[in-house]
Every structure is written in C-alpha cells, then in structure tokens.
Protein backbone atom coordinates (compact mmCIF):
# COMPACT_ATOMS: atom_id res chain seq x y z
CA UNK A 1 -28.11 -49.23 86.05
CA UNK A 2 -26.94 -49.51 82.62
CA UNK A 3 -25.18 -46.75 80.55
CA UNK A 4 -28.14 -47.47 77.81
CA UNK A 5 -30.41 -45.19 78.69
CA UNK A 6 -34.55 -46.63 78.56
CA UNK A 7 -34.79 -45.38 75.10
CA UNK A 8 -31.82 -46.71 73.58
CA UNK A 9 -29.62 -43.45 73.57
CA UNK A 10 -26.09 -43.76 75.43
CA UNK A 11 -26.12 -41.73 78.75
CA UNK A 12 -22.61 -40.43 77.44
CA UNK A 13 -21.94 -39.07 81.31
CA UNK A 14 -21.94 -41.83 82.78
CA UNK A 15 -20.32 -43.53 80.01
CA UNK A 16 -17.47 -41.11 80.71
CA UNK A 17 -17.32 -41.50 84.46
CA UNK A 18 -16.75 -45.29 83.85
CA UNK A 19 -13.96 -45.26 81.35
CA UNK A 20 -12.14 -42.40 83.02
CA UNK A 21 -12.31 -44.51 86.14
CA UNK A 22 -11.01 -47.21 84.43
CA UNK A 23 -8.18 -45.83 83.61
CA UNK A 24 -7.72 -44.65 87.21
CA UNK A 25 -9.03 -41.18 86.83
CA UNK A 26 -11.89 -39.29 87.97
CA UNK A 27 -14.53 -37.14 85.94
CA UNK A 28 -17.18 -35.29 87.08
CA UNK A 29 -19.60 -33.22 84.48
CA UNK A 30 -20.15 -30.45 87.08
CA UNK A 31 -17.50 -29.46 89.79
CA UNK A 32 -16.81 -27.14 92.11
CA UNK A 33 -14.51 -23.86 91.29
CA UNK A 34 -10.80 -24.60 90.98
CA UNK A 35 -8.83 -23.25 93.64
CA UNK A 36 -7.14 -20.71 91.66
CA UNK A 37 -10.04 -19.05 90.34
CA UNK A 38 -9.51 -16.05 92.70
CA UNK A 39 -5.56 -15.60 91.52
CA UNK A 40 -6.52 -16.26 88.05
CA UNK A 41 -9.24 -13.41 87.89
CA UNK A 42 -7.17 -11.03 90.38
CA UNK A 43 -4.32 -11.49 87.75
CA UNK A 44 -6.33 -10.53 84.68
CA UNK A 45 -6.21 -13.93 82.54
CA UNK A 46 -9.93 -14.74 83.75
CA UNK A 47 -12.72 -12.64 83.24
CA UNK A 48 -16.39 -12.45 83.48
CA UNK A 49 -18.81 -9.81 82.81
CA UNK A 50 -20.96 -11.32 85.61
CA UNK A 51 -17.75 -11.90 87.89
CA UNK A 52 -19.02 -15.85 88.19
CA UNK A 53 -18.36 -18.52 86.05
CA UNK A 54 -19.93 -22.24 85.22
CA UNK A 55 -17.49 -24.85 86.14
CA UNK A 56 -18.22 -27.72 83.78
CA UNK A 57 -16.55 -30.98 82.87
CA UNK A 58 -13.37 -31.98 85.26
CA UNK A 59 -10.98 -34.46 84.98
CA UNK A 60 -8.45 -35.48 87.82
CA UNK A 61 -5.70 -38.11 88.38
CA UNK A 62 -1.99 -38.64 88.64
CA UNK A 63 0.69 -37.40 85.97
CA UNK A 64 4.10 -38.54 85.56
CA UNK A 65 6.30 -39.32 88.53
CA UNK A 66 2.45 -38.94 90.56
CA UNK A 67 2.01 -35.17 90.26
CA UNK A 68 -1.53 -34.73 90.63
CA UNK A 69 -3.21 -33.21 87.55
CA UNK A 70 -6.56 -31.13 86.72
CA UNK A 71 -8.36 -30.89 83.85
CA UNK A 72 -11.09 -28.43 84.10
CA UNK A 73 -13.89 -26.90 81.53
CA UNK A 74 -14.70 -23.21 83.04
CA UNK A 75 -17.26 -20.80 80.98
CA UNK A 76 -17.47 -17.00 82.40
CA UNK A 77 -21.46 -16.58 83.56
CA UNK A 78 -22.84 -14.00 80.86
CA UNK A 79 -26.60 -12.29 81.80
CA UNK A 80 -29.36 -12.31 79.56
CA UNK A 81 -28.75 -8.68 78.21
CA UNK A 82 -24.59 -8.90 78.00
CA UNK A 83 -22.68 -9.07 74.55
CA UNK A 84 -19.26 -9.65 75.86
CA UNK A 85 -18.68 -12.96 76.35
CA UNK A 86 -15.84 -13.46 78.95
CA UNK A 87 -13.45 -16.73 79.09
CA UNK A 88 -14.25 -20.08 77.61
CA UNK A 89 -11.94 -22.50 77.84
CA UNK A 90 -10.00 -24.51 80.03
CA UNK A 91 -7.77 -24.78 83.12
CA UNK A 92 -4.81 -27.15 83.41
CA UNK A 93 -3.37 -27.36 86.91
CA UNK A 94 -0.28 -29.74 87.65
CA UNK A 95 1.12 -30.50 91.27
CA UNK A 96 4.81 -29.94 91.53
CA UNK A 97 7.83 -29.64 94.26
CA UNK A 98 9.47 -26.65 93.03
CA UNK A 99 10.25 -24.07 95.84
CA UNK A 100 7.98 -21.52 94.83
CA UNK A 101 7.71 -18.55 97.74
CA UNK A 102 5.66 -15.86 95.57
CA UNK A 103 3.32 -15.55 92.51
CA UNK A 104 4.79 -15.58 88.61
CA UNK A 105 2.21 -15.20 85.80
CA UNK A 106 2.80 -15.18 81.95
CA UNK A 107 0.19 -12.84 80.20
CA UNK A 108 -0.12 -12.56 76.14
CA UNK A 109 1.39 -9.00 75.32
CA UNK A 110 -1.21 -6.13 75.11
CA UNK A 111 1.65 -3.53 73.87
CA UNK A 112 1.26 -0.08 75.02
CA UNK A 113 -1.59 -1.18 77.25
CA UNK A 114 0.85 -3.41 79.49
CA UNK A 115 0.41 -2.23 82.93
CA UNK A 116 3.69 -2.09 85.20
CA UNK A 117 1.88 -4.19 87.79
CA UNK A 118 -0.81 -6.89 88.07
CA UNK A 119 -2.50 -7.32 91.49
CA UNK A 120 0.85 -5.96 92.74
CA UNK A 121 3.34 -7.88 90.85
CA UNK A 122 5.81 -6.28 89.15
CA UNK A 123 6.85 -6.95 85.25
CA UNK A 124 9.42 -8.74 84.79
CA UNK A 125 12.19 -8.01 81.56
CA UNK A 126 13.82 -10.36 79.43
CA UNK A 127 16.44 -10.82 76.98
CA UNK A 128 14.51 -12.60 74.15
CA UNK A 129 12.35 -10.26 71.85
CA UNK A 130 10.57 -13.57 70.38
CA UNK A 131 9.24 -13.99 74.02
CA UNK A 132 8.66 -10.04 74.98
CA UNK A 133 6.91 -9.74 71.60
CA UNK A 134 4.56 -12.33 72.82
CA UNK A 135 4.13 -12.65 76.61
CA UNK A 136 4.53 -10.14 79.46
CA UNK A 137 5.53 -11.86 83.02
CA UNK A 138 4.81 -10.48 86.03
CA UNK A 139 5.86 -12.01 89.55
CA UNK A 140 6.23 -11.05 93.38
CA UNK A 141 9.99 -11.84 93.04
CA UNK A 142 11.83 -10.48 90.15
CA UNK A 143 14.59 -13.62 91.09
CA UNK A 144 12.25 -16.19 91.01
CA UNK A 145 10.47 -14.95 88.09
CA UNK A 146 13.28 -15.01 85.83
CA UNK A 147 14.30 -18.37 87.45
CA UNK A 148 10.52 -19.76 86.65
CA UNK A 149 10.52 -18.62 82.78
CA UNK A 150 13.97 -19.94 81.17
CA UNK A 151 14.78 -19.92 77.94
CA UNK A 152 13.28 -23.34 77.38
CA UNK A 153 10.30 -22.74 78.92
CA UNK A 154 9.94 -19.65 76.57
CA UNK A 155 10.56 -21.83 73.26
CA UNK A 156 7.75 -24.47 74.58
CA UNK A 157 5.22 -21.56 75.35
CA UNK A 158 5.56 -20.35 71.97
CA UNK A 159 5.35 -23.29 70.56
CA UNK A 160 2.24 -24.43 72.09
CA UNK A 161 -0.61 -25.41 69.47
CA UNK A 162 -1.71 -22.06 68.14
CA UNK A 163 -5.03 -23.31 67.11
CA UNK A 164 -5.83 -24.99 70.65
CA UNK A 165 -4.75 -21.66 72.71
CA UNK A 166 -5.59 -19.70 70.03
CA UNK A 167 -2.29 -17.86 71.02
CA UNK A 168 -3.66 -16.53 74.53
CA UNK A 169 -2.33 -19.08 76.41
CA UNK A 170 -1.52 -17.65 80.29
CA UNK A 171 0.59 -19.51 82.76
CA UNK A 172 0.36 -18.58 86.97
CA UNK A 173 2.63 -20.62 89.70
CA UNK A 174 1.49 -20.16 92.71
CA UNK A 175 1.94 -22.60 95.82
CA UNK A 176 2.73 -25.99 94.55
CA UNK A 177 0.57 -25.66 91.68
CA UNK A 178 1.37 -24.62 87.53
CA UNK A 179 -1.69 -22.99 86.06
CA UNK A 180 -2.22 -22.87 82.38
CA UNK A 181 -5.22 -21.40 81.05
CA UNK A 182 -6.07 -22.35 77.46
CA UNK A 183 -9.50 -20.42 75.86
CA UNK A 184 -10.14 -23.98 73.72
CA UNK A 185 -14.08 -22.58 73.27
CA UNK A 186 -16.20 -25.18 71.60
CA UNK A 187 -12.66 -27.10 70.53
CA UNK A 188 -13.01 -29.57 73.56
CA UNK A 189 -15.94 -29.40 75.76
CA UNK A 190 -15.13 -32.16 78.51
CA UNK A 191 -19.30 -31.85 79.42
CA UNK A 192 -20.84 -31.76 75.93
CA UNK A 193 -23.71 -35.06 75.39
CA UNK A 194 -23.55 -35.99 72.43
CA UNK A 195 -25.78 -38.61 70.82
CA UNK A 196 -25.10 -42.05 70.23
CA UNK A 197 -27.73 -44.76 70.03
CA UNK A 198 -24.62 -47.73 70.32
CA UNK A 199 -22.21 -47.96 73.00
CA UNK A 200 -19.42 -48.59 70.66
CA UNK A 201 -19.70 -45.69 68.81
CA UNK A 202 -19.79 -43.51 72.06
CA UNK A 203 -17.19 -45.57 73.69
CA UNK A 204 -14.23 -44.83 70.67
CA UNK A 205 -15.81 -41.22 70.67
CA UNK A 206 -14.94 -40.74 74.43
CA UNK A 207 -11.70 -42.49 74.06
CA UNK A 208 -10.36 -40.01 71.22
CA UNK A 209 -11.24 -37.38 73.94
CA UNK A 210 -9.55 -38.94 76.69
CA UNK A 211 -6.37 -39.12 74.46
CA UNK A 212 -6.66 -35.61 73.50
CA UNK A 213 -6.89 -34.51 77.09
CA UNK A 214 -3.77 -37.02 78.34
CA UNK A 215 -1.82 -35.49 75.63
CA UNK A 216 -2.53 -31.82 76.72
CA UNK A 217 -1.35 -32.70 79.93
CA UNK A 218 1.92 -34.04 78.42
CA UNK A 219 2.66 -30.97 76.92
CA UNK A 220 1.63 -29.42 80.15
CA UNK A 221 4.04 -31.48 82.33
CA UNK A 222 6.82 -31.23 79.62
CA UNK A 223 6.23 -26.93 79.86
CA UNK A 224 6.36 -27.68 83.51
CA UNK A 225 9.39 -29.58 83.98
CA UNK A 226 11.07 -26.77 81.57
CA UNK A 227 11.04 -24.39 84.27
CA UNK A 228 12.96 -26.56 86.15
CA UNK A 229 16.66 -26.24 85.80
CA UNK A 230 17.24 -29.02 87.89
CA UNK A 231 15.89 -31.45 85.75
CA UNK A 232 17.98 -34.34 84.19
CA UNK A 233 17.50 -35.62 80.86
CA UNK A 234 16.92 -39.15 81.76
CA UNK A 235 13.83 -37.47 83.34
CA UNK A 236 12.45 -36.04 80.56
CA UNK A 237 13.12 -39.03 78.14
CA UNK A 238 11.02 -41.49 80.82
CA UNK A 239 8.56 -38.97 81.02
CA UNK A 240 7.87 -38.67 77.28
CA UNK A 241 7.57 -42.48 76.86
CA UNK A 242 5.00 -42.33 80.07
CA UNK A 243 2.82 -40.45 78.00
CA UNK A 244 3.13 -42.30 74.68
CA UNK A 245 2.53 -45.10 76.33
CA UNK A 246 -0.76 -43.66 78.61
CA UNK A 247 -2.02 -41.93 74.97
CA UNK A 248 -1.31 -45.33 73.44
CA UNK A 249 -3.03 -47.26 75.70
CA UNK A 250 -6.70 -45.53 75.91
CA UNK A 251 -8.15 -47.09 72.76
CA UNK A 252 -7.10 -50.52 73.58
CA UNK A 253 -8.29 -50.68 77.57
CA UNK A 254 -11.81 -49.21 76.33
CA UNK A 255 -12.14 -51.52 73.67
CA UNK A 256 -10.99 -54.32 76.12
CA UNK A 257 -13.34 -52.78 78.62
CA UNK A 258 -16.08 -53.43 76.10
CA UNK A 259 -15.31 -57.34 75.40
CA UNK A 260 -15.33 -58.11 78.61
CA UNK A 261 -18.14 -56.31 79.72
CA UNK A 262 -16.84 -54.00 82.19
CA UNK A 263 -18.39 -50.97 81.54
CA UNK A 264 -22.05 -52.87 81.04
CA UNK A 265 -23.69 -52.31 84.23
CA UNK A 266 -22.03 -49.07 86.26
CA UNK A 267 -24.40 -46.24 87.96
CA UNK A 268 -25.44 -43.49 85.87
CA UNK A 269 -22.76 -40.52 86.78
CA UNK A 270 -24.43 -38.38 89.72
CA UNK A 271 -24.12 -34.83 88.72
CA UNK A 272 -25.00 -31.87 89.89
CA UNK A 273 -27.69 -29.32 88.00
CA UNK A 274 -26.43 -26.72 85.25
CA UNK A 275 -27.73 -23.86 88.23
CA UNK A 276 -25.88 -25.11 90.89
CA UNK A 277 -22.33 -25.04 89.44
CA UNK A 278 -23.32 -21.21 89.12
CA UNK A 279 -20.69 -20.20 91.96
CA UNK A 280 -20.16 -16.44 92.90
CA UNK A 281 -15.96 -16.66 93.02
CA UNK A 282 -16.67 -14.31 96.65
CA UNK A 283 -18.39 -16.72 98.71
CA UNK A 284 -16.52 -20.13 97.17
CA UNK A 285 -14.48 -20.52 100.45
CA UNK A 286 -17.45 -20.31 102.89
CA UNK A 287 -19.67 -22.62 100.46
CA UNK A 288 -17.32 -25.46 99.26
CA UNK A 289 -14.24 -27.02 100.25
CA UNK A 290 -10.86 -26.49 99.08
CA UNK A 291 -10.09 -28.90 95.66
C-alpha cells in the first residue's frame, strides 16, 4: 500500500514509520506505557487527575556507543468534567551501565512546600545555591545521590532549553535506565497528522522532526554521561560528532529515500485506536509486557 492515501492526502503515520525505519529506528503512533510510569507518578513528577494517561507517539533505537534510547509522547487522561489538566509532555529514557543500587530523582524546587521525603527517599543537600534554588534531589542512598548529580551534571540541567522544559524538567535513575521528563505540550507532538497533499512536503516536514528528536537525545546522552565521573574526554568528543553527524544526516537519507523510491510502496503503519492506549498505570503489568 502506498503512503498516498486514495484521496491524495499523505497518510503522515505511515510516512513516519518508514523513514524512522530507515534510519534504523522504530516509531509507533500508539504504544504501550513506559516502564517507569509507576516510579515516575510514585515520585511526584507525573500526574493525572484520572491516575491514567494516553501514551502517544514513541520512538526507539540505539544512541551512542548502542545505549538503547526512548522517545515517548505521554498526555495525563483528563474526564469530561476536570479543569486540571495533568502532564503533557514527554519521556526520554536512555540505557546505561552505571552501577546504580537505589532510586535518585531531581524535582524543580517547590520552596517551603519541599517535602523531606518522596515515596521514601530522602532529600538530598548540596553545596551549589544555583542548583538548590532550582532542583530538589531526593534518592534511596544519600552516597549515590550525590555521586549521580555532580557539579557538571548540575550546570547541564540548568542549562537545558528553558522554552522546551519550560523549566520543569525532572530526572529519575532507576535500574539501568536515566529518566528525563520534559512537559514539551503542543511544542513536539511525535503523533500529531498533519496535512500534506505531496509527499515531499510531508517527507522534509517529518525529517525536521526526526532531527529535533535525535538532538534531544544528544543533550540527553551528554546530561547522562555527566553523571558519570568515569568518563574520558575522548568519549565525549566522539560522542558529540556521533550526533552531528546522525542530526546531519536525516535530511539527506530522506531526500535520497525519495529519489530512489524507497519509501513509495511500504504498509500503512498499524496502530492501535486512540481508546485502547487508555491504560490504567494499576493493571499495566498484568495487561502488557514489560518495554
């Protein structure tokens, strides 16, 4: 089947399906939960007013140095007769190898209403006023906390594009996983269908998103590897020319893609309905695997 639709408009999902996998990637426009949906709420940087949430647009693949990488669009469920809206935004998760034995999250600060402990981690204290003004972090291990959140890692965090995170940016490492939570809203919507009658037009459209997105997880991976002590230089030079080159690269393979007629004739993307990514956080492990 062709990504023209019958009438002539471009089915932009399965457009995006096609270039992502190009590229070696994988999208979906409706996905399960992430994994760390529970953590995230029980650590107060998700909320709902519902307690569920519609998990949208997802993008997964392989970083630098093959850390595994998630992209994910989540909106908080809100009932016909609720004014608060909950989260919108999205979830960045990165593989790592750090020897992480507890839970560390990085909160904006509330001031005076800063609890002492979040789903029984304790706060953690630092040196840096810049950084206290900003961010409260709480962790199982006051050790590894501190070790998680250096100095670097601080300066990146606040740092990180205050109109994309809006300046609520949270962080949670847990497992072998980094968790940053951006509320983007309607700044990139990874399952919005927009029209386009010509498959040019939709194709450089999709590729400015796909840069966007591979240069949010750059910044991602570079906040990562900050809270890594361990880390040599060399690393993080090769690292920031793997990017430039990946961000570099997007708008030439789709417009290659196009000559040669590789994204003509590819199934439409096979998506599940708006309803059924409706997923009460509660019974996610007896419904759907682990992602």
């Amino acid at each position: 089947m062709s990504v023209i639709l019958p009438q002539g408009a471009v089915d932009i999902q399965a457009l995006r399906l096609n270039l992502y996998d190009l590229l070696g990637h994988n999208y979906a426009a409706v996905s399960p939960s992430p994994g760390a949906l529970l953590l995230l709420q029980s650590a107060k940087i998700l909320h709902s007013p519902t307690g569920r949430f519609r998990c949208r647009g997802r993008v997964r693949g392989s970083a630098f140095d093959g850390k595994r990488f998630s992209v994910q669009e989540v909106r908080a469920h809100v009932a016909d007769d609720e004014d608060e809206g909950g989260f919108d935004g999205l979830i960045i998760s990165l593989s790592h190898k750090l020897r992480i034995y507890g839970r560390t999250v990085v909160l904006p600060d509330r001031g005076a209403l800063n609890p002492r402990h979040v789903d029984g981690m304790k706060r953690v204290g630092f040196p840096s006023r810049t950084f206290e003004a900003k961010f409260e972090v709480y962790s199982d291990d006051q050790i590894e906390g501190r070790t998680l959140v250096p100095p670097d890692f601080m300066e990146r965090l606040l740092a990180f594009d205050p109109i994309l995170s809006g300046g609520h940016a949270c962080v949670a490492f847990a497992g072998r996983q980094m968790h940053v939570v951006l509320p983007t809203g309607d700044q990139i919507r990874l399952s919005d269908e927009p029209h386009f009658d010509h498959l040019a037009s939709a194709s450089s459209h999709i590729a400015g998103e796909m840069a966007q997105i591979f240069d949010l997880v750059a910044q991602i991976d570079a906040l990562h590897a900050s809270a890594d002590r361990h880390c040599p230089i060399e690393r993080a030079r090769a690292r920031d020319d793997y990017y430039l080159s990946a961000i570099g690269s997007v708008e030439p393979a789709v417009q290659a893609a196009i000559q040669a007629g590789l994204i003509a004739d590819h199934p439409q993307a096979k998506y599940l309905t708006p309803e059924a990514s409706l997923i009460d956080p509660a019974f996610r492990g007896l419904l759907l695997p682990r992602v």
